[in-house]
C-alpha atoms as a PDB file:
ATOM      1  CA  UNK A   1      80.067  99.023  81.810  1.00  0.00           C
ATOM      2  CA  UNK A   2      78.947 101.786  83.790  1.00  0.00           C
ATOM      3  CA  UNK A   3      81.124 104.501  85.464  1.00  0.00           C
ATOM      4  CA  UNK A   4      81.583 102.582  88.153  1.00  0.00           C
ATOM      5  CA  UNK A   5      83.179 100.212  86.763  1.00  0.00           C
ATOM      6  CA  UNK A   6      86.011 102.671  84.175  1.00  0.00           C
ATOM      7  CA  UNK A   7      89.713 102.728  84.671  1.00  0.00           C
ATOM      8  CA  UNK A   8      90.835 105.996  84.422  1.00  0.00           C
ATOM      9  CA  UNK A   9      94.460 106.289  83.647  1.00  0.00           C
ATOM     10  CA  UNK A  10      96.739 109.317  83.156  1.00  0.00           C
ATOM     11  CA  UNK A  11      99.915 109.778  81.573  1.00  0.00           C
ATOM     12  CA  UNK A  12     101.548 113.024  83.240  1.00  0.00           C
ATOM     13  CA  UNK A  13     104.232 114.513  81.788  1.00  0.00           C
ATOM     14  CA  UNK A  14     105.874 117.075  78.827  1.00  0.00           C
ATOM     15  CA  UNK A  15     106.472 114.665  75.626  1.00  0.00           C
ATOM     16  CA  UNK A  16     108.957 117.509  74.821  1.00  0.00           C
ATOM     17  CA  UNK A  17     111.219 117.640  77.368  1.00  0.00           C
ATOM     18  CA  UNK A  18     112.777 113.995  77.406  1.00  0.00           C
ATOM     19  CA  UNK A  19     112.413 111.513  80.526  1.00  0.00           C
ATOM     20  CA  UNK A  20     109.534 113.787  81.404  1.00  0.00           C
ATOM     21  CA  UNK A  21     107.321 111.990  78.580  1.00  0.00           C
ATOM     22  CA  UNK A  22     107.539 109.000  80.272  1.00  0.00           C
ATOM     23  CA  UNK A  23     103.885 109.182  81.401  1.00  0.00           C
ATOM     24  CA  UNK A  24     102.548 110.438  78.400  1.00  0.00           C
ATOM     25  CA  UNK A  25     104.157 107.647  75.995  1.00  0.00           C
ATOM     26  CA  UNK A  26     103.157 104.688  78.646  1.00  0.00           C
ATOM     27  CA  UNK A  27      99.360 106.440  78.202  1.00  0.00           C
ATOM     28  CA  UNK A  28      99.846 106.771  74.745  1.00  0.00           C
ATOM     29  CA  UNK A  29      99.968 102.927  74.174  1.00  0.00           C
ATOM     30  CA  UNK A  30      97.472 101.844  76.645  1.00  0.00           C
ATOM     31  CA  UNK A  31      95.224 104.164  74.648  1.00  0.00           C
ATOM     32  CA  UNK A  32      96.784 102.242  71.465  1.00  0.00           C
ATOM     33  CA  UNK A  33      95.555  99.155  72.978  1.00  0.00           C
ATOM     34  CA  UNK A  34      91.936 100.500  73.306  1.00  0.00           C
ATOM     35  CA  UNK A  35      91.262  98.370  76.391  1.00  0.00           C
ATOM     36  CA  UNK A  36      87.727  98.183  77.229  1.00  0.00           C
ATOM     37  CA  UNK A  37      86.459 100.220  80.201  1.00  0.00           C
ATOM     38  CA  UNK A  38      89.719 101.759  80.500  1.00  0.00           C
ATOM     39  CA  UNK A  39      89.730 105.543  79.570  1.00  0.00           C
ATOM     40  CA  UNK A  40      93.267 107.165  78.618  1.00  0.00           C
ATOM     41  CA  UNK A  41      94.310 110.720  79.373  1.00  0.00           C
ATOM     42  CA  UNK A  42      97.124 113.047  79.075  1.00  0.00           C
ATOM     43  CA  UNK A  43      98.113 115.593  81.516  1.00  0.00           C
ATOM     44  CA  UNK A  44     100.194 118.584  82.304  1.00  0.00           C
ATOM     45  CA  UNK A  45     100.426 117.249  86.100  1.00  0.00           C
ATOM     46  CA  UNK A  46      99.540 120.699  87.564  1.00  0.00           C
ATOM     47  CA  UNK A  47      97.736 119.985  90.696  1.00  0.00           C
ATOM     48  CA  UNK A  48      94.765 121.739  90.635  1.00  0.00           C
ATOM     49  CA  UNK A  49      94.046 120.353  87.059  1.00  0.00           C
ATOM     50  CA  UNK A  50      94.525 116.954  88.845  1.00  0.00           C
ATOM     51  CA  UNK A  51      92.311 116.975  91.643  1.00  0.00           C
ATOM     52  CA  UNK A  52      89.080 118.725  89.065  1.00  0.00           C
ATOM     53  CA  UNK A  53      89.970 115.606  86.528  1.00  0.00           C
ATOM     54  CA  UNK A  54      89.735 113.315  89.136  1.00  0.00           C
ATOM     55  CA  UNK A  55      86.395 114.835  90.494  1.00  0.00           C
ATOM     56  CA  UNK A  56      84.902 115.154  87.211  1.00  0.00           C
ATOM     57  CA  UNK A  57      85.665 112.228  85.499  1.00  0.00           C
ATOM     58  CA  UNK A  58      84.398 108.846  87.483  1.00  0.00           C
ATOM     59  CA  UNK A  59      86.239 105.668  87.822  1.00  0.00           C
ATOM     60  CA  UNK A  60      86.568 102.841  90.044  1.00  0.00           C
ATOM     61  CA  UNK A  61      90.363 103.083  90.131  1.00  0.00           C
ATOM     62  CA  UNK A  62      93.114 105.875  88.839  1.00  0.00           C
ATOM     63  CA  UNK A  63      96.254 105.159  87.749  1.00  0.00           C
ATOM     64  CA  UNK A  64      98.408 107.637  86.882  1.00  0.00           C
ATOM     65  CA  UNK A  65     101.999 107.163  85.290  1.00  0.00           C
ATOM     66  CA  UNK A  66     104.531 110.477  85.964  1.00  0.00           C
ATOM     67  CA  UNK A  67     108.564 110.646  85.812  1.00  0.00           C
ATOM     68  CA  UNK A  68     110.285 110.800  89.304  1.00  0.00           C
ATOM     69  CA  UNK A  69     113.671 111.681  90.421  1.00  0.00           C
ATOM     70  CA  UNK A  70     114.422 109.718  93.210  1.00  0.00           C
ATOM     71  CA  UNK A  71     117.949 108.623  92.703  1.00  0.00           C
ATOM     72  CA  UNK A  72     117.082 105.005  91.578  1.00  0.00           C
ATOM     73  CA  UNK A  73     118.923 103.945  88.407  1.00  0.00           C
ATOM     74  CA  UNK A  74     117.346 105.313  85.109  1.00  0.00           C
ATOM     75  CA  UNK A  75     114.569 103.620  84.568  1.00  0.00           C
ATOM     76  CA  UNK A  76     113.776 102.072  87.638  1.00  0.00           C
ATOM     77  CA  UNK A  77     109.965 101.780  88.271  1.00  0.00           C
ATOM     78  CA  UNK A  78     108.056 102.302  91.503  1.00  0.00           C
ATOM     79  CA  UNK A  79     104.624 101.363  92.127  1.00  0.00           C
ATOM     80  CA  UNK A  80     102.376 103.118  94.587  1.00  0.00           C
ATOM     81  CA  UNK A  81      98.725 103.045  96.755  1.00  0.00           C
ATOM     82  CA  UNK A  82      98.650 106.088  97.359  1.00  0.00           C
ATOM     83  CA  UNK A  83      95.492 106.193  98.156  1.00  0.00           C
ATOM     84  CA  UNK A  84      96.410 104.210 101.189  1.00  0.00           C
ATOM     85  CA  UNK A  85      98.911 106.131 102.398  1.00  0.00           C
ATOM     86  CA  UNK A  86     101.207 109.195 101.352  1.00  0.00           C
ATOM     87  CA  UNK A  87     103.547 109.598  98.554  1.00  0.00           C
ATOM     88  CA  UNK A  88     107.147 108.870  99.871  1.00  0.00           C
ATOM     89  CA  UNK A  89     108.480 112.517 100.819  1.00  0.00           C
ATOM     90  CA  UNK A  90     111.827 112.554  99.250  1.00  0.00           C
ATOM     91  CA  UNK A  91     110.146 111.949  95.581  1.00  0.00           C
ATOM     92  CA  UNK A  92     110.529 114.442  93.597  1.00  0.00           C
ATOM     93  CA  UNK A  93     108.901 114.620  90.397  1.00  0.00           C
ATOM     94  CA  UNK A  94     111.455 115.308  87.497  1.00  0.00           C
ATOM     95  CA  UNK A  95     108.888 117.061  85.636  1.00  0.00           C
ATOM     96  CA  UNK A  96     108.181 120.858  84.708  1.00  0.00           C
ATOM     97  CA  UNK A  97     105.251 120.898  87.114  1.00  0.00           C
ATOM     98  CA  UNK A  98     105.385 123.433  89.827  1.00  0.00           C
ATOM     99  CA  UNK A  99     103.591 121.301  91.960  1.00  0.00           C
ATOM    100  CA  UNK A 100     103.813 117.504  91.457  1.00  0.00           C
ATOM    101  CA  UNK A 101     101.352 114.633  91.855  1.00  0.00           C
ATOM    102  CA  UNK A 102     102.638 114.074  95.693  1.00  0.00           C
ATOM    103  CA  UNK A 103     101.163 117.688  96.184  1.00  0.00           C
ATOM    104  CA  UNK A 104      98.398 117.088  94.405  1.00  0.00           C
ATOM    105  CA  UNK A 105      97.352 113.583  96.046  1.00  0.00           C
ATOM    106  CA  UNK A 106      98.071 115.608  99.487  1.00  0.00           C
ATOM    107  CA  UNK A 107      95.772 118.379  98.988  1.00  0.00           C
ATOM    108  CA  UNK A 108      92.830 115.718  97.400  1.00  0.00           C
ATOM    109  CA  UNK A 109      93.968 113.798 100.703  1.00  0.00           C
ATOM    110  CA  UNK A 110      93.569 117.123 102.803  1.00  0.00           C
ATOM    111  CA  UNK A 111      90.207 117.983 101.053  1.00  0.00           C
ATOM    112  CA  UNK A 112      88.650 114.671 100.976  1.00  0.00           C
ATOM    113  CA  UNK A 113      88.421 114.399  97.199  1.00  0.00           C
ATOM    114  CA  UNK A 114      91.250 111.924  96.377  1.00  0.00           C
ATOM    115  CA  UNK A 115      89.710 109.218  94.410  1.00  0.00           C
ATOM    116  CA  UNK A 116      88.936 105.609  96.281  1.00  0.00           C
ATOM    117  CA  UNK A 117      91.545 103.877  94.361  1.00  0.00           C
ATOM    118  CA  UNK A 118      94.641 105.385  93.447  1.00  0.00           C
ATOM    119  CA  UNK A 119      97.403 103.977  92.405  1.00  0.00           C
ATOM    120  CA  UNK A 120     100.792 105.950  91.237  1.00  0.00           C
ATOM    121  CA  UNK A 121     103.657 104.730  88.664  1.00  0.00           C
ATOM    122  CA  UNK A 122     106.472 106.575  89.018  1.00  0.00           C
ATOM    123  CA  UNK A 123     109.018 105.685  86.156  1.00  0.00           C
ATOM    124  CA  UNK A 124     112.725 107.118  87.075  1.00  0.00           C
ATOM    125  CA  UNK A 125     114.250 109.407  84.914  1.00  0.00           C
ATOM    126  CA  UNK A 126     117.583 111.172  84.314  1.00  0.00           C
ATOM    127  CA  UNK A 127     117.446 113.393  81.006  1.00  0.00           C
ATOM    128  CA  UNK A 128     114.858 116.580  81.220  1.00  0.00           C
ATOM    129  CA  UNK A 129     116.493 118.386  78.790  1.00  0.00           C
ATOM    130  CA  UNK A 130     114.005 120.048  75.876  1.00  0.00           C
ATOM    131  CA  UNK A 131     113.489 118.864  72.735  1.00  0.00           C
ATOM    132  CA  UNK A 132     115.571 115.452  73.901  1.00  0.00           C
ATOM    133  CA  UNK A 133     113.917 111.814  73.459  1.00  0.00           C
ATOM    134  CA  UNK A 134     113.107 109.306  75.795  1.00  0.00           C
ATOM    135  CA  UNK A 135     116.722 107.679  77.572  1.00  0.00           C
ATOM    136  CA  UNK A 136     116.717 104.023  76.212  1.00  0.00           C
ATOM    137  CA  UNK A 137     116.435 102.711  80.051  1.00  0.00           C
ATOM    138  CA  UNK A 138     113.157 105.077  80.698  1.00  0.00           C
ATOM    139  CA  UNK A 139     111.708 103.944  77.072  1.00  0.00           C
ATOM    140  CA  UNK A 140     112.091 100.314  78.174  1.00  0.00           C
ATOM    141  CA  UNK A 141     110.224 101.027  81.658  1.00  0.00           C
ATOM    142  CA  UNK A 142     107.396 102.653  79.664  1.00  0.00           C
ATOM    143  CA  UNK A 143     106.401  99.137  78.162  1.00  0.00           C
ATOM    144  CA  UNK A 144     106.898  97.412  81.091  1.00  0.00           C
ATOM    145  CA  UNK A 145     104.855 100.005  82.860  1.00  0.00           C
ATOM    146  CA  UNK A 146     101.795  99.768  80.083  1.00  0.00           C
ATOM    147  CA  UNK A 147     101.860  96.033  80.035  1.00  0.00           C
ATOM    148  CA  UNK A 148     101.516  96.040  83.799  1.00  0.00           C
ATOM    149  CA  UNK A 149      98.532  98.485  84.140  1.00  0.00           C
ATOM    150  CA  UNK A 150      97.278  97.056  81.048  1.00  0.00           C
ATOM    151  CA  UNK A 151      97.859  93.546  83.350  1.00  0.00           C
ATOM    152  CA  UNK A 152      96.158  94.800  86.720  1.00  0.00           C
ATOM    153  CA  UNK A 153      93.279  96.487  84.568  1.00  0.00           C
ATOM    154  CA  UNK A 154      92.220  93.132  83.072  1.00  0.00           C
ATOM    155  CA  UNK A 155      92.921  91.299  86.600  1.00  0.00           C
ATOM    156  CA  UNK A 156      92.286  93.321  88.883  1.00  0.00           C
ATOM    157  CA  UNK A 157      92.444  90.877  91.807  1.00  0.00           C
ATOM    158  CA  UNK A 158      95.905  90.185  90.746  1.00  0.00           C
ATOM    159  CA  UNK A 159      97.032  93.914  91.498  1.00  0.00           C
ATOM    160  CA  UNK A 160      95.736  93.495  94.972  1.00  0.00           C
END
């Protein structure tokens, strides 16, 4: 399998600071899973760091997995294109980022370096506090998030 043809998928997120791990523990077991042509990454979410990992690191389609604050119940999950069109504008990313992955996808937008095929899960989250866990709801959404990239990377006509 050539470059072409990789999965790239990020978990965004601080594994310290509750909710906000949400991304990193839904990468953490697709990279468990060692699914071929998939690679697994972990990120901060800073936006500059975002747009130079997606530039530098090829792939047919990226998925990336963040908490959101939306004001959805705890644990709700939202799926997005958004290479297709713009993150909604009232999501807010519950996260310690200064600038979130709708600023980053923006800008790559803007400067014409947001990869062909992105799509966005956005798992929502209500404890941020540091040094907390994982709220049972979010924790629940994080294997239901994992088994349904892990899904759409083996079909991929099926995510369509």
């Amino acid at each position: 399998m050539d470059d072409t043809e990789t999965r790239l998928v990020i978990g965004i997120g601080n594994p310290d600071r509750g909710d906000d791990g949400a991304g990193i523990a839904a990468a953490r077991l697709l990279a468990a899973a060692a699914i071929p042509g998939v690679r697994v990454m972990e990120h901060s979410g800073e936006a500059a760091g975002l747009i130079e990992l997606w530039q530098t690191t090829p792939a047919c389609v990226v998925y990336m997995i963040d908490a959101l604050v939306s004001g959805a119940p705890s644990g709700t999950i939202k799926r997005f294109a958004a290479h297709l069109q713009p993150l909604p504008a009232g999501l807010s990313g519950g996260s310690t980022h200064l600038l979130g992955i709708a600023q980053a996808v923006e800008l790559a937008r803007v400067l014409e370096c947001l990869p062909s095929q992105l799509i966005v899960f956005g798992i929502e989250g209500t404890r941020f506090d540091f040094q907390s866990s994982l709220s049972e709801a979010v924790a629940a959404a994080v294997q239901q998030v994992a088994a349904q990239v892990q899904s759409e990377v083996l079909e991929p006509e099926a995510a369509q």
